[in-house]
C-alpha atoms as a PDB file:
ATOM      1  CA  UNK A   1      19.945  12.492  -6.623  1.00  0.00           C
ATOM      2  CA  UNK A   2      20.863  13.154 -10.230  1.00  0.00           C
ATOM      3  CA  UNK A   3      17.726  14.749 -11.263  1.00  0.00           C
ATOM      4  CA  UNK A   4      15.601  16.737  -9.730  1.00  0.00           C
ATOM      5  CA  UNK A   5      12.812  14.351  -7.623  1.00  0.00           C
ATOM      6  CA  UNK A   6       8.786  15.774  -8.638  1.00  0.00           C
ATOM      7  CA  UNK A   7       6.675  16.227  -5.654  1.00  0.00           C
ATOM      8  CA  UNK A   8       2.819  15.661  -6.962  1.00  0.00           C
ATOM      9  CA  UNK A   9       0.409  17.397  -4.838  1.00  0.00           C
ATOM     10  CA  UNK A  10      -3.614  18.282  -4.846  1.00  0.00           C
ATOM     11  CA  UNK A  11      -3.551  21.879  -5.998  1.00  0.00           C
ATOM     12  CA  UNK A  12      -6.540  23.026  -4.235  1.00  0.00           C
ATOM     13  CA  UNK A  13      -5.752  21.398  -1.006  1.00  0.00           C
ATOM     14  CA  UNK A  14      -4.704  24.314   1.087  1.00  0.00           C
ATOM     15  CA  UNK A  15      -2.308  21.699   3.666  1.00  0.00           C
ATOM     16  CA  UNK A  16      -0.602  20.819   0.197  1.00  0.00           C
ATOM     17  CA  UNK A  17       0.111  24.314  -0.593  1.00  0.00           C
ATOM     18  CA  UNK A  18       1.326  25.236   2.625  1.00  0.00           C
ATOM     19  CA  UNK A  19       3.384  21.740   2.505  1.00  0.00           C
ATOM     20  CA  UNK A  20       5.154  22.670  -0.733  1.00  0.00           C
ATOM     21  CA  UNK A  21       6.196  26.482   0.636  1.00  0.00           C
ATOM     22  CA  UNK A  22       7.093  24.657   3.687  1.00  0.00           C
ATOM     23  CA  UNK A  23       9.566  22.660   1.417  1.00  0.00           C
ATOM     24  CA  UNK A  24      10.754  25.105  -0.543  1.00  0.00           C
ATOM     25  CA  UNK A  25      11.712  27.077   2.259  1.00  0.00           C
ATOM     26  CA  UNK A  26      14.130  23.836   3.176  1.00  0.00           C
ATOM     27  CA  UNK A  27      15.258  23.042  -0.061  1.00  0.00           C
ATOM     28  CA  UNK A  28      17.954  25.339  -1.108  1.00  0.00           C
ATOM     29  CA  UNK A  29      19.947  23.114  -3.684  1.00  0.00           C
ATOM     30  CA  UNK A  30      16.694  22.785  -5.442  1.00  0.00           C
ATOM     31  CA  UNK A  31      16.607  18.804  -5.241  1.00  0.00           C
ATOM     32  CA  UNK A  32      12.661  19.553  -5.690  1.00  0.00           C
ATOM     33  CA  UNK A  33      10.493  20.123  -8.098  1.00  0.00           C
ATOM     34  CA  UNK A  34       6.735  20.464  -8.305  1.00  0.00           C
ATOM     35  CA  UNK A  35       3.211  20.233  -9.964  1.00  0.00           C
ATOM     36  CA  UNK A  36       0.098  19.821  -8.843  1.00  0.00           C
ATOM     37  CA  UNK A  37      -1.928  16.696  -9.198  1.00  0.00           C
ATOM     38  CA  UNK A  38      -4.680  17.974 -11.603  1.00  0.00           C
ATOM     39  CA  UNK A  39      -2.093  19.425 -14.080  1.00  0.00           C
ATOM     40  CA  UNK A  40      -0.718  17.716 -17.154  1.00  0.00           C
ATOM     41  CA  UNK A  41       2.959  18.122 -16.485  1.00  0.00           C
ATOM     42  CA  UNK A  42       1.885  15.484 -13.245  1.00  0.00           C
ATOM     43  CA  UNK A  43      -0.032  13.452 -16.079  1.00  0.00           C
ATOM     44  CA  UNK A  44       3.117  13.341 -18.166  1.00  0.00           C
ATOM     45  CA  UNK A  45       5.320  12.825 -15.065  1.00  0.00           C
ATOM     46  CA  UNK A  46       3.790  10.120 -14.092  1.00  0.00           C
ATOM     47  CA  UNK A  47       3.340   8.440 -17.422  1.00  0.00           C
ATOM     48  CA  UNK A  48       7.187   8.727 -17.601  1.00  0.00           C
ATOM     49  CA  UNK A  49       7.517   7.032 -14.336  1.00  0.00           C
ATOM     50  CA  UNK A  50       5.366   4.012 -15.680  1.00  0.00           C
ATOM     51  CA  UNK A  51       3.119   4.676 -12.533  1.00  0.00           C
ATOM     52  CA  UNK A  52       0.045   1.949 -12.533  1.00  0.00           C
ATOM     53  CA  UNK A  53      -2.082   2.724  -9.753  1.00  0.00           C
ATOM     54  CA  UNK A  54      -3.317  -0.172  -8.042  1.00  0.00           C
ATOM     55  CA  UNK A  55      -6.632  -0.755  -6.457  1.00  0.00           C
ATOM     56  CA  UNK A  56      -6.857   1.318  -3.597  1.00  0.00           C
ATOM     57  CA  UNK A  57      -4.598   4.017  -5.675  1.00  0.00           C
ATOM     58  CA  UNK A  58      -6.890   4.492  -8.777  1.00  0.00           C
ATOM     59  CA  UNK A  59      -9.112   7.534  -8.167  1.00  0.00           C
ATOM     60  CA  UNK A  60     -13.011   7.084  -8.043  1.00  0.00           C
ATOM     61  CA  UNK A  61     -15.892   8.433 -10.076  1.00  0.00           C
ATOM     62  CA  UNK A  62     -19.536   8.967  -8.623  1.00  0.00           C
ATOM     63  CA  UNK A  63     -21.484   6.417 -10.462  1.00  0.00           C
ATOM     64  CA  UNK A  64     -25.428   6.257 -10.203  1.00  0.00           C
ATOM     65  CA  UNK A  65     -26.341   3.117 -11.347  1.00  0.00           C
ATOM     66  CA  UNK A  66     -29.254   3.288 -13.292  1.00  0.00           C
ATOM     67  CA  UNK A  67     -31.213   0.719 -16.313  1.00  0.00           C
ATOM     68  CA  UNK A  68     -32.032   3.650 -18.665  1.00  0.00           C
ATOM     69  CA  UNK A  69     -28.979   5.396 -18.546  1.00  0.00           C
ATOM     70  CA  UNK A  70     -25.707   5.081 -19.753  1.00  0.00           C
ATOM     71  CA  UNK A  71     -22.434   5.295 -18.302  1.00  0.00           C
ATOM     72  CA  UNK A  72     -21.258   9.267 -17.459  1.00  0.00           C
ATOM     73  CA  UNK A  73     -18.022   9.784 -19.429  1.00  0.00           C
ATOM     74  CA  UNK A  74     -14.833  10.532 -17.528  1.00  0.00           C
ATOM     75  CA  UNK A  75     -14.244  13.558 -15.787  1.00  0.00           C
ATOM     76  CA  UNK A  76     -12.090  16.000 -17.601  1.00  0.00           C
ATOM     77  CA  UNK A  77      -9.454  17.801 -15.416  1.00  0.00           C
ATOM     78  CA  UNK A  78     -11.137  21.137 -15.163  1.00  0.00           C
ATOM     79  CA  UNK A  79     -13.340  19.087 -12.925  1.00  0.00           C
ATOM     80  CA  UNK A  80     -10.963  17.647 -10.485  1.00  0.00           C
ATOM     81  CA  UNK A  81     -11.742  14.317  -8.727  1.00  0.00           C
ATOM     82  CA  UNK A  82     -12.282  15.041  -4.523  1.00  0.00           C
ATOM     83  CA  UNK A  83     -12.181  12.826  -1.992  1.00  0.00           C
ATOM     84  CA  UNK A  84     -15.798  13.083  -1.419  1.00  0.00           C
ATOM     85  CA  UNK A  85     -16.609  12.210  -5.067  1.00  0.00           C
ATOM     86  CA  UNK A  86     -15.905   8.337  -4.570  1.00  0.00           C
ATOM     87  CA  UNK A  87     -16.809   5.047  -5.724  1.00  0.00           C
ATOM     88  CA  UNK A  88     -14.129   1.936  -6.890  1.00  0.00           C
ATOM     89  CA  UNK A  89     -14.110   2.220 -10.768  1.00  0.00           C
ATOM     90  CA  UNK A  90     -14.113  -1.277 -12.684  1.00  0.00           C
ATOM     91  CA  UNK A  91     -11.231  -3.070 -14.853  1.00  0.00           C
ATOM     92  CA  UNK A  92     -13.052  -2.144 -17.669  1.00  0.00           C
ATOM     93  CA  UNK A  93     -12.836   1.389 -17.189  1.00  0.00           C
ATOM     94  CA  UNK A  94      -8.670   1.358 -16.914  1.00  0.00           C
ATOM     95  CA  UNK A  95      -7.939  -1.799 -19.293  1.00  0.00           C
ATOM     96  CA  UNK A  96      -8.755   0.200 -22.819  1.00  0.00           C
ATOM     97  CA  UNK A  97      -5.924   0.842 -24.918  1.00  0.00           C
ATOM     98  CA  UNK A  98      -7.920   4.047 -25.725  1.00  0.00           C
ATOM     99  CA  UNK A  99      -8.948   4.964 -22.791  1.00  0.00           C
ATOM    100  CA  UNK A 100      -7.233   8.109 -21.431  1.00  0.00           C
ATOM    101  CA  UNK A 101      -4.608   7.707 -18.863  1.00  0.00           C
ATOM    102  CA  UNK A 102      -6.095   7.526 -15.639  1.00  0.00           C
ATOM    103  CA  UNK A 103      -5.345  10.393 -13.353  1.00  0.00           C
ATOM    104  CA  UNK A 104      -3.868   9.805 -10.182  1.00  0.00           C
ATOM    105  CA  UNK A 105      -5.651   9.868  -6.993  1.00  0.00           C
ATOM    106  CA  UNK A 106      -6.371  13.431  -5.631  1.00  0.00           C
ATOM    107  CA  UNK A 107      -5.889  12.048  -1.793  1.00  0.00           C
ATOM    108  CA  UNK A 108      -2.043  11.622  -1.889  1.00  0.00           C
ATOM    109  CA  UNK A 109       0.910  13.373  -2.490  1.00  0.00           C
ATOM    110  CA  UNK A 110       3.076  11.752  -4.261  1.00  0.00           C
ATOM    111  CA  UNK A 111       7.110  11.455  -5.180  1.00  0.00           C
ATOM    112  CA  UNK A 112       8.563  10.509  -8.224  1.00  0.00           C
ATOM    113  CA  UNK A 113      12.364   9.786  -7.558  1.00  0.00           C
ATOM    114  CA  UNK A 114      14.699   8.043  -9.710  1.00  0.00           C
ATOM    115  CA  UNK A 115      12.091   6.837 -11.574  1.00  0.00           C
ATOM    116  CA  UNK A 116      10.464   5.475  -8.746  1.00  0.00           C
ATOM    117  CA  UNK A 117       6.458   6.987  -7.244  1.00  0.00           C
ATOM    118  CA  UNK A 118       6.310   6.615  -3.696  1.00  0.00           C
ATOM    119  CA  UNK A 119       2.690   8.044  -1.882  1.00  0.00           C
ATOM    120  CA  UNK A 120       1.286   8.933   1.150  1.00  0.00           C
ATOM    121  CA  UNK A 121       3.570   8.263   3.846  1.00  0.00           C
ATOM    122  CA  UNK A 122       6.597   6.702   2.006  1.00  0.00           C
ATOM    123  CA  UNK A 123       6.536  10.245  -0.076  1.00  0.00           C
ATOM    124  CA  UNK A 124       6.112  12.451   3.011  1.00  0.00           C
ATOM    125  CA  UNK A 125       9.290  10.898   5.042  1.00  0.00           C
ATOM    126  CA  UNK A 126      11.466  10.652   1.846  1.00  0.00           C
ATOM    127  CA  UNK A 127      10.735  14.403   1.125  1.00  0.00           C
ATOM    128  CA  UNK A 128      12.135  14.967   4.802  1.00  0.00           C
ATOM    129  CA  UNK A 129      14.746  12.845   4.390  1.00  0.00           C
ATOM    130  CA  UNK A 130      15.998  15.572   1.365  1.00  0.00           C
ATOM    131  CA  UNK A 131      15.343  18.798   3.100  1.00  0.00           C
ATOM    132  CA  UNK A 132      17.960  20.120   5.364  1.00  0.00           C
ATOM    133  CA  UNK A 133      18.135  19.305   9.139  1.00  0.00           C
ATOM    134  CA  UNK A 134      16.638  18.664  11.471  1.00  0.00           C
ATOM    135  CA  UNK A 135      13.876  17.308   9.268  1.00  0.00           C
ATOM    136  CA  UNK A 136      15.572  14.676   7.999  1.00  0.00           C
ATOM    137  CA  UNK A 137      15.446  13.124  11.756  1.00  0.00           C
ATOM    138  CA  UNK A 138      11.671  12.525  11.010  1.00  0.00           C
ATOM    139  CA  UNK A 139      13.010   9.438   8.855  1.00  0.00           C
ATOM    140  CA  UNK A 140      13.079   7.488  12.275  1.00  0.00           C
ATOM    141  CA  UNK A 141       9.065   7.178  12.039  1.00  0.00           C
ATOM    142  CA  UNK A 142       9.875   4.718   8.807  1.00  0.00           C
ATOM    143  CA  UNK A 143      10.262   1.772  11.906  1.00  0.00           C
ATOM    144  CA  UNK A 144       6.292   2.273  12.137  1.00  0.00           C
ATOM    145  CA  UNK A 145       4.417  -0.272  10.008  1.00  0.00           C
ATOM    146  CA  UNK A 146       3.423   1.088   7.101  1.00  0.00           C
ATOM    147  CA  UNK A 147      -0.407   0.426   7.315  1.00  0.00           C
ATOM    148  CA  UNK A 148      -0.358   2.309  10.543  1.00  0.00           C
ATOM    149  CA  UNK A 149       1.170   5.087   8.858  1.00  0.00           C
ATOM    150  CA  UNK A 150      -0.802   5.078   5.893  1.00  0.00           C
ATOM    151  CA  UNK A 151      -3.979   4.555   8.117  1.00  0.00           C
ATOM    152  CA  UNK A 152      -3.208   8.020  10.103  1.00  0.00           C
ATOM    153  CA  UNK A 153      -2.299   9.476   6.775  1.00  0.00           C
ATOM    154  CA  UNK A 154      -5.810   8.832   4.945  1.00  0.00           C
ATOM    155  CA  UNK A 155      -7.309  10.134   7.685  1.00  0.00           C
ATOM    156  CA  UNK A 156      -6.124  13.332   8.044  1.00  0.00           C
ATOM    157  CA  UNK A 157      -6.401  13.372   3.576  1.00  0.00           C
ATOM    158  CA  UNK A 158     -10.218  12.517   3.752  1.00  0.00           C
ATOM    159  CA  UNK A 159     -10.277  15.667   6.030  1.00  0.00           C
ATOM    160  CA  UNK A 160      -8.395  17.852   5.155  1.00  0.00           C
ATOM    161  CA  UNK A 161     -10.864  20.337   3.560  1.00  0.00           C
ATOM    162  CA  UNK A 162     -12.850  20.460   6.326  1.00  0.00           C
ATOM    163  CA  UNK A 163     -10.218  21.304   8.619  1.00  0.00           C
ATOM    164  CA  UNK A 164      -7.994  23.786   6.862  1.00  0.00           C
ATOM    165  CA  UNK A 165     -10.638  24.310   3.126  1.00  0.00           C
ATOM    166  CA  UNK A 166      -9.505  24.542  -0.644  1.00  0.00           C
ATOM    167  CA  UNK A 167      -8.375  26.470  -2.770  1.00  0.00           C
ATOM    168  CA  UNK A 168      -9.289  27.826  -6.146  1.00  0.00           C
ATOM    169  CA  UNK A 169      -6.698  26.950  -8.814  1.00  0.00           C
ATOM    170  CA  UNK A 170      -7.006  29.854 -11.795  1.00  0.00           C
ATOM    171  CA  UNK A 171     -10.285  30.766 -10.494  1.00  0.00           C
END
């Protein structure tokens, strides 16, 4: 790895905190680098990267449909898309040239590495693979499909608050 690789993760997600300590600890060359998902260096990071989520990747808005009203305007990023706040947002709502970037989705942590954005799983075993041993042996779970792995991965994301809570970023 030439450059550093940019591990994206949900800054109030107390797993992802613990996660990127947990790397750091294992990373003493530094081949790391990090920013959380809400902030606008992973905005610009991913922009760079040319990352185009696709369906199941874009993150979801709560939309109330309603005659009378119209649409809610985005969320801005001091009010962070959740998990819980979900419903599939339409072409339309992506496809405008002046439309803001859309922001990633708050469920996965992500890679970017030589230009490339891997998630969920992919991201979690190729972050291993860089850290010093032994946890680059956990590279052998790449032989499981990755639906399976993504499955057991979204999972334990759509939980995770409940389980181990959030944090408060700058609050």
């Amino acid at each position: 790895m030439n450059s550093p690789s940019i591990i994206l993760f949900d800054g109030q997600c107390n797993v992802c905190n613990t996660f990127v300590q947990f790397v750091i600890r294992r990373d003493p060359t530094g081949k790391f680098q990090f920013a959380p998902l809400q902030s606008e260096q992973a905005a610009r990071a991913l922009q760079a990267a040319a990352f185009k989520p696709t369906f199941s990747d874009q993150p979801v808005r709560v939309c109330v449909p309603t005659s009378s009203m119209p649409p809610t305007s985005p969320p801005t990023s001091s009010t962070p898309l959740t998990p819980l706040q979900t419903s599939p947002q339409t072409s339309s709502q992506t496809s405008s040239p002046t439309s803001p970037p859309t922001p990633p989705p708050l469920d996965s942590i992500m890679l970017i590495c030589q230009g490339k954005v891997l998630l969920r799983s992919d991201a979690v075993l190729a972050i291993a693979r860089g850290l010093r041993f032994p946890w680059p042996l956990l590279a052998v779970f790449r032989i499981v499909p990755r639906p399976i792995r993504d499955g057991a991965y979204r999972i334990f994301a759509r939980n995770r608050y409940r389980w181990f809570g959030q944090c408060n970023m700058g609050a």
